[in-house]
Protein backbone atom coordinates (compact mmCIF):
# COMPACT_ATOMS: atom_id res chain seq x y z
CA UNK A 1 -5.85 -7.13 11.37
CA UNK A 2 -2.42 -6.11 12.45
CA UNK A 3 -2.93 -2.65 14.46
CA UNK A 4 0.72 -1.44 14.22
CA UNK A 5 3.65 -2.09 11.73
CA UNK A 6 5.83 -4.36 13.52
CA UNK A 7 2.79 -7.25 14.22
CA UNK A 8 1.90 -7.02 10.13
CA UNK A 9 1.48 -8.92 7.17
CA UNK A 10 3.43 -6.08 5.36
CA UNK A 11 6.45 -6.80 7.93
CA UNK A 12 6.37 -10.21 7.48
CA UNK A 13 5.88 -11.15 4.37
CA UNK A 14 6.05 -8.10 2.21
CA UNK A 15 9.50 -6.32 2.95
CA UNK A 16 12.74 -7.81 1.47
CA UNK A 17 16.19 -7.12 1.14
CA UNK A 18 17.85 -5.49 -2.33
CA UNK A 19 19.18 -8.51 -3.00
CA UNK A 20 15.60 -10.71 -2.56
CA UNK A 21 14.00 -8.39 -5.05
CA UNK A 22 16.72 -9.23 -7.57
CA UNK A 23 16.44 -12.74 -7.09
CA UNK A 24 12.78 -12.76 -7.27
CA UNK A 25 12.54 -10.38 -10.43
CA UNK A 26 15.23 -12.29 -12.39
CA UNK A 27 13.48 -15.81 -11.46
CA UNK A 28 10.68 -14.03 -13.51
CA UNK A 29 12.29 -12.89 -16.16
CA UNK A 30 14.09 -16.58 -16.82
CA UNK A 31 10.79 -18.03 -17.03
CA UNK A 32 9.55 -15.40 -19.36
CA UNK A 33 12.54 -14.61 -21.05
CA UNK A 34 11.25 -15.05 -25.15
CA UNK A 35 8.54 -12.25 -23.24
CA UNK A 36 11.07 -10.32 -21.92
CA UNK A 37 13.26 -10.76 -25.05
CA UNK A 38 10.10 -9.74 -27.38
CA UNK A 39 9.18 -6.66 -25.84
CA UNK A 40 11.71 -4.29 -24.12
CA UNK A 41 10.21 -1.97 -21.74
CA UNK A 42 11.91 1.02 -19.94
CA UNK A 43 13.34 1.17 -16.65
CA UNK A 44 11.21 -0.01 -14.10
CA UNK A 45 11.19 3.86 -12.20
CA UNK A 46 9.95 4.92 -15.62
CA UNK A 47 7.16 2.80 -15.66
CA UNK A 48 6.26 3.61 -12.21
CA UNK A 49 6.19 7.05 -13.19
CA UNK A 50 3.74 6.62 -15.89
CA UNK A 51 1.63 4.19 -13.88
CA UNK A 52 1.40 6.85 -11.06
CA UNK A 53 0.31 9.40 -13.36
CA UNK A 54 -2.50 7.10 -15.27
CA UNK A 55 -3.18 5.90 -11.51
CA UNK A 56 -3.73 10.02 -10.85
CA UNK A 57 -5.38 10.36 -13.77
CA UNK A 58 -8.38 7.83 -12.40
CA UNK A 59 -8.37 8.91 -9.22
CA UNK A 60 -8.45 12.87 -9.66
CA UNK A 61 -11.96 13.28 -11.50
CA UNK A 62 -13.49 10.64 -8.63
CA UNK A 63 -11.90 12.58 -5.55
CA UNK A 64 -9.92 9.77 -4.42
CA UNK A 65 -7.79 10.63 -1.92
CA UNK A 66 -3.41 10.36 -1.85
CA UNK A 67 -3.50 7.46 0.73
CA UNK A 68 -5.51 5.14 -1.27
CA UNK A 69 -4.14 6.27 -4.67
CA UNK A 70 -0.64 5.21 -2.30
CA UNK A 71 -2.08 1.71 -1.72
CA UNK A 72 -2.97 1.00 -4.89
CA UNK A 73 0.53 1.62 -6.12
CA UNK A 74 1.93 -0.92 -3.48
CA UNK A 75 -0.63 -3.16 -4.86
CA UNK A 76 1.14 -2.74 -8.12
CA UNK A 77 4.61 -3.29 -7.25
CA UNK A 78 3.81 -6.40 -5.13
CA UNK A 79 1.89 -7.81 -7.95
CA UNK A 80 4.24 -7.28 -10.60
CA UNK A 81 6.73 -8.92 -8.27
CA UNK A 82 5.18 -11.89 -8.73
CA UNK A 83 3.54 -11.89 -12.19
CA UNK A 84 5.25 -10.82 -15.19
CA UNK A 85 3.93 -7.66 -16.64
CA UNK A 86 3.77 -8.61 -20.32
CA UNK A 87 1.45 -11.08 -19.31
CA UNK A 88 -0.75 -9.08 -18.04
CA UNK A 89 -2.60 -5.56 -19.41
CA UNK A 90 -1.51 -3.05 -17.15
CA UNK A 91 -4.73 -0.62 -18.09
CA UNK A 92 -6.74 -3.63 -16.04
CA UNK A 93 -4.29 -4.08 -13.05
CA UNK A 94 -4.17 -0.26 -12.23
CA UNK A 95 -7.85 0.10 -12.74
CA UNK A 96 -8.92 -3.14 -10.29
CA UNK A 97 -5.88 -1.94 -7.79
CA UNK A 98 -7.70 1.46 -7.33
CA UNK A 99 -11.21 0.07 -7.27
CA UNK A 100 -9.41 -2.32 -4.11
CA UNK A 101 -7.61 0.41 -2.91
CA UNK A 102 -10.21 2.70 -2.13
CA UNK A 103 -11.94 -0.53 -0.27
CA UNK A 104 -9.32 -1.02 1.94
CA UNK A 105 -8.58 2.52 2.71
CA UNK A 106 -12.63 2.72 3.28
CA UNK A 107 -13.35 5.37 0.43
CA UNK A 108 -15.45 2.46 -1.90
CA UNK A 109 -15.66 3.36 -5.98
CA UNK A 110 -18.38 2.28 -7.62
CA UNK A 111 -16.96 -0.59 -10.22
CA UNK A 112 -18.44 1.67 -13.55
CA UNK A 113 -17.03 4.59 -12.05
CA UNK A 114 -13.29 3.25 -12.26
CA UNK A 115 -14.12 1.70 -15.35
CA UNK A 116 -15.17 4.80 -17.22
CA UNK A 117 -12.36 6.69 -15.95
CA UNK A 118 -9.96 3.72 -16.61
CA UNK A 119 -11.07 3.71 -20.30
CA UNK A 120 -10.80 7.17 -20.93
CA UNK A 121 -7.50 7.46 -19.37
CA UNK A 122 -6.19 4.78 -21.27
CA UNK A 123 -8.40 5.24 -24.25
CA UNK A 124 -9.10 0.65 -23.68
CA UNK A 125 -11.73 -1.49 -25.56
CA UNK A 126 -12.26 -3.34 -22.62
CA UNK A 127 -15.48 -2.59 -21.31
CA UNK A 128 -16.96 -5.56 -19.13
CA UNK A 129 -17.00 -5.15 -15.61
CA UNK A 130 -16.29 -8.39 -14.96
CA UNK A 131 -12.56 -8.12 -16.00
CA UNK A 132 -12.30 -5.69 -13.10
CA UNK A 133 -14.00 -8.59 -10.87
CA UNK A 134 -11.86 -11.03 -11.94
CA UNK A 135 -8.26 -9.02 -11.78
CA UNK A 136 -9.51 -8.64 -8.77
CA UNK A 137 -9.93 -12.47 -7.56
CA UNK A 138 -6.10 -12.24 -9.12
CA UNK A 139 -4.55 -9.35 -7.17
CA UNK A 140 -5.87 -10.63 -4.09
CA UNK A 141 -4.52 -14.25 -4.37
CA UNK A 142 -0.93 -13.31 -5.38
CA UNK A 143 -1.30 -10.83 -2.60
CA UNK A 144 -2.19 -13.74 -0.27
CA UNK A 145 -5.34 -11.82 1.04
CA UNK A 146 -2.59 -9.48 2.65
CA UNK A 147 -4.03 -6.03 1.72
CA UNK A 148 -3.59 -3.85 5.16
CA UNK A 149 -0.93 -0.93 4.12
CA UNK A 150 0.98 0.99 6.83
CA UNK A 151 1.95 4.25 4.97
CA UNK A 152 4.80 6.50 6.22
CA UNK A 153 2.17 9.82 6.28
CA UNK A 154 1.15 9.23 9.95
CA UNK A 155 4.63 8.91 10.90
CA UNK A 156 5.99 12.17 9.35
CA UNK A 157 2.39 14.03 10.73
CA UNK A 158 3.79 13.22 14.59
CA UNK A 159 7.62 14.18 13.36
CA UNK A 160 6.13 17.69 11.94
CA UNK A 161 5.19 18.18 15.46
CA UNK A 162 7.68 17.09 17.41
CA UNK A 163 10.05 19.30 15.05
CA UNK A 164 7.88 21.96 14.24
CA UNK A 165 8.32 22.07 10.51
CA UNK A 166 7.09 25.17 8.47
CA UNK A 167 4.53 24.70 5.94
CA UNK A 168 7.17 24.44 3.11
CA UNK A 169 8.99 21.86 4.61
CA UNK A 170 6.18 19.73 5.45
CA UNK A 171 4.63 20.00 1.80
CA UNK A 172 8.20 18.98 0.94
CA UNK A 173 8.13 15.92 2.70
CA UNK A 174 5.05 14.90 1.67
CA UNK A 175 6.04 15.47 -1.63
CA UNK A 176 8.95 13.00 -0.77
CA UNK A 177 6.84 10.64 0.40
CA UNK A 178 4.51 10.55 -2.54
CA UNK A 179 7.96 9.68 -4.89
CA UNK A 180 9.13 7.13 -3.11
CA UNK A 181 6.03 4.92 -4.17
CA UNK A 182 7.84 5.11 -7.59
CA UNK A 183 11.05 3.37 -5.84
CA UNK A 184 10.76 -0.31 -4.18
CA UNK A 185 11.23 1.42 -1.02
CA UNK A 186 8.03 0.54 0.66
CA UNK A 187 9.37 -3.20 -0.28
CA UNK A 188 12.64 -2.30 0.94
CA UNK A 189 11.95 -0.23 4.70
CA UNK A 190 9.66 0.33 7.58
CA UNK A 191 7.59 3.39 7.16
CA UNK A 192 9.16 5.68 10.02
CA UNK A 193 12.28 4.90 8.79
CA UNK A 194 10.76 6.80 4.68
CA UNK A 195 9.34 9.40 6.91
CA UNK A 196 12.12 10.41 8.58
CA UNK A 197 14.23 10.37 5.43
CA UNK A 198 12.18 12.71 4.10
CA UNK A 199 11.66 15.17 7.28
CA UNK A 200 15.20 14.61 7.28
CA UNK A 201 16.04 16.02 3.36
CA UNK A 202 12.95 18.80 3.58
CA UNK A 203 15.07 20.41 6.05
CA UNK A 204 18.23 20.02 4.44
CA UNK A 205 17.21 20.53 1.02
CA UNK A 206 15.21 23.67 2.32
CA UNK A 207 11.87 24.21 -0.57
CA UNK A 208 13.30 27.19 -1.85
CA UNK A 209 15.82 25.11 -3.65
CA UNK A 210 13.14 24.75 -6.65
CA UNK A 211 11.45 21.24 -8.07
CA UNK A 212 11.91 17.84 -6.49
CA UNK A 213 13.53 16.36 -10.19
CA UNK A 214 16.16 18.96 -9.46
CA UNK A 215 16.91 17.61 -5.95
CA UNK A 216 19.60 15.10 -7.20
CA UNK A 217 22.68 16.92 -6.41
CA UNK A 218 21.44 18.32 -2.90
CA UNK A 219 20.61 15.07 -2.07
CA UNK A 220 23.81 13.94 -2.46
CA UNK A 221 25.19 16.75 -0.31
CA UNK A 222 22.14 15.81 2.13
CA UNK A 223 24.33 12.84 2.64
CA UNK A 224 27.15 14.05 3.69
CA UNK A 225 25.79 16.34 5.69
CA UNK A 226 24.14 13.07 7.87
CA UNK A 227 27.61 12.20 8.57
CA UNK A 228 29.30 15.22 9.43
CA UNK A 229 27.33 18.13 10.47
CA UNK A 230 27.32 17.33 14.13
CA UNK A 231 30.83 18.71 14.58
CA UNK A 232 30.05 21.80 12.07
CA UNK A 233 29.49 25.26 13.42
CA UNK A 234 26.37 27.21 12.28
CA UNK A 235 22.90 29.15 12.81
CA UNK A 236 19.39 29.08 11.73
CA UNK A 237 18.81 26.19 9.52
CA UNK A 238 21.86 24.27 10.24
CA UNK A 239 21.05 24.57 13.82
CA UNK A 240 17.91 22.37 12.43
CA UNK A 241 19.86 19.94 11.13
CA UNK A 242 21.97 19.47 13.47
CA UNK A 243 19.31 18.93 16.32
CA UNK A 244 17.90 16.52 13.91
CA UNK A 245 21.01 14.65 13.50
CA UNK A 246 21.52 14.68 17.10
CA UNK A 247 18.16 13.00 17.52
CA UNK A 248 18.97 10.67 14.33
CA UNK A 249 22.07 9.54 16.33
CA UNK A 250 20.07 8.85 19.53
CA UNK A 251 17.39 7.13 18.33
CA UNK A 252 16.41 3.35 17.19
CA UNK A 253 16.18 4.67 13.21
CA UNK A 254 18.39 2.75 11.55
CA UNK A 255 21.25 5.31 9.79
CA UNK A 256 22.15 2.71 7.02
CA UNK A 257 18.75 2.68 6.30
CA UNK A 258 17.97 6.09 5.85
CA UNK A 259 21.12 6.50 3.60
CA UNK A 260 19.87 3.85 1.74
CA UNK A 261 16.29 5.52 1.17
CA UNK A 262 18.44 8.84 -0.08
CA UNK A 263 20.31 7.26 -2.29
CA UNK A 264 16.98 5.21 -3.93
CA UNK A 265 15.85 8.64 -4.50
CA UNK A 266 18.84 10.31 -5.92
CA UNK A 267 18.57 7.49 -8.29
CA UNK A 268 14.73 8.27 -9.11
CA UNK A 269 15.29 11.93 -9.56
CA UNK A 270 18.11 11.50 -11.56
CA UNK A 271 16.61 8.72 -14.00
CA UNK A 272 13.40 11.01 -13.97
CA UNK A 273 15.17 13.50 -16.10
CA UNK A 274 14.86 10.61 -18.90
CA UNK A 275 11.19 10.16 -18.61
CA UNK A 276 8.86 10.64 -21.91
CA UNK A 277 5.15 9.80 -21.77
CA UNK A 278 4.97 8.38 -24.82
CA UNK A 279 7.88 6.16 -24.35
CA UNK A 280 6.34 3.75 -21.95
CA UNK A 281 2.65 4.35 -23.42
CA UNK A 282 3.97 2.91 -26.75
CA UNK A 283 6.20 0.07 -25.73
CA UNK A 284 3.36 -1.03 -22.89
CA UNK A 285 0.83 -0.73 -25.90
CA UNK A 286 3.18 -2.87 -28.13
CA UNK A 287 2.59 -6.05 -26.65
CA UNK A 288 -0.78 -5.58 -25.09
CA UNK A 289 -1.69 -5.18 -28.33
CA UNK A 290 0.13 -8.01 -29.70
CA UNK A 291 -1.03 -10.28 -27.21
CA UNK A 292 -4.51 -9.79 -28.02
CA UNK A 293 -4.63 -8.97 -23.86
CA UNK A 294 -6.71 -5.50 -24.37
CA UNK A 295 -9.56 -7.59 -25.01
């Protein structure tokens, strides 16, 4: 068991460039392509979006907590990476990631427990318990028994203190981090580098500014202000940010990085504005359905 970030599995093995995802998703996609062809789905930020709320859906009524509900959509993304979706029921794979989830991240569900909820969430047939056992035996094996998940929440708990952030900022960035599970940015970065990109835009954006799906054009401004506010004069707030960016520029976190995290999220919150329920429930029900894979 790897006891920090930089000795794990999830370092190793489990964080790519932009440009490996592509390769790796389109290599799918070529050997499914009369699949892919057959069934158009939405963007894959949409999807994520609905999977995180049937995911919350499950996990609300059962008490399970953000950090496992967090793993399980890791679990997701890395699977999907690797097996095409349309091959697969997605009801089943988000109902057996939770019930592994909440294993690793020691809260345990009992099996019927995620399989009642999992059914009346997605209003399934399936009803054997041994589907969840064996999705499991699946997950694990594409996973390469590689399950430990370092999540960017313990990172941005010791930034609140070292920058003492109000109340409203924190619950900002936490908010932050909870959307960026719908990005490939826990494939894509190391998770100091997501928690300090989103310290970094709670105190920029400030949480008076409204919703998070309205954050799209203040992110943008977020990044120029990472480039030039050292040099600009100003009080209160942009005092803040300036001290941050001061510390930004002295430390190891990798600049190009954390523009790169801000602009994955621009790109979620702006696509987000798209998003309808029913959408990806119908088109993910098309060819389960066709496919005879909801039994």
């Amino acid at each position: 068991m790897a006891a920090n970030y930089w000795e794990s599995t999830q370092r190793k093995f489990w964080t790519f460039s932009k440009q490996q995802l592509a390769v790796e998703r389109k290599r799918i996609e070529e050997t499914e392509r009369n699949l892919v062809n057959m069934y158009p789905l939405p963007d894959r930020r949409l999807l994520s979006i609905y999977f995180y709320h049937q995911l919350s859906k499950m996990a609300r009524p059962l008490g399970i907590r953000q950090q496992a509900l967090a793993t399980a959509q890791v679990y997701v993304r890395r699977f999907y990476l690797k097996i095409e979706i349309r091959r697969t029921n997605p009801a089943l794979v988000l109902a057996t990631a939770l019930y592994l989830a909440c294993k690793m991240e020691e809260c345990p569900q009992h099996i019927r427990m995620i399989l009642a909820e999992a059914r009346h969430c997605w209003d399934t047939s399936f009803n054997d318990i041994s589907k969840i056992g064996e999705c499991e035996f699946t997950l694990i094996s594409e996973m390469n028994s590689q399950l430990i998940i370092h999540h960017p929440y313990r990172s941005l708990a010791e930034l609140q203190t070292q920058f003492q952030l109000t109340q409203e900022e924190n619950a900002l960035a936490w908010s932050i981090l909870n959307d960026h599970y719908l990005t490939d940015l826990p494939l894509l970065h190391a998770p100091h580098v997501i928690a300090t990109t989103a310290m970094f835009l709670a105190v920029v954006l400030k949480p008076t500014q409204g919703g998070l799906q309205g954050h799209a054009a203040g992110i943008t401004s977020a990044l120029q202000t990472i480039g030039n506010v050292r040099n600009a004069p100003g009080q209160g707030t942009q005092n803040r940010v300036q001290k941050l960016v001061d510390w930004l520029a002295e430390s190891s976190v990798d600049m190009e990085a954390v523009v790169e995290c801000t602009q994955e999220l621009i790109s979620l919150y702006e696509i987000w504005e798209s998003y309808t329920d029913k959408t990806c429930k119908d088109q993910i029900a098309k060819f389960v359905k066709a496919r005879g894979l909801d039994k």
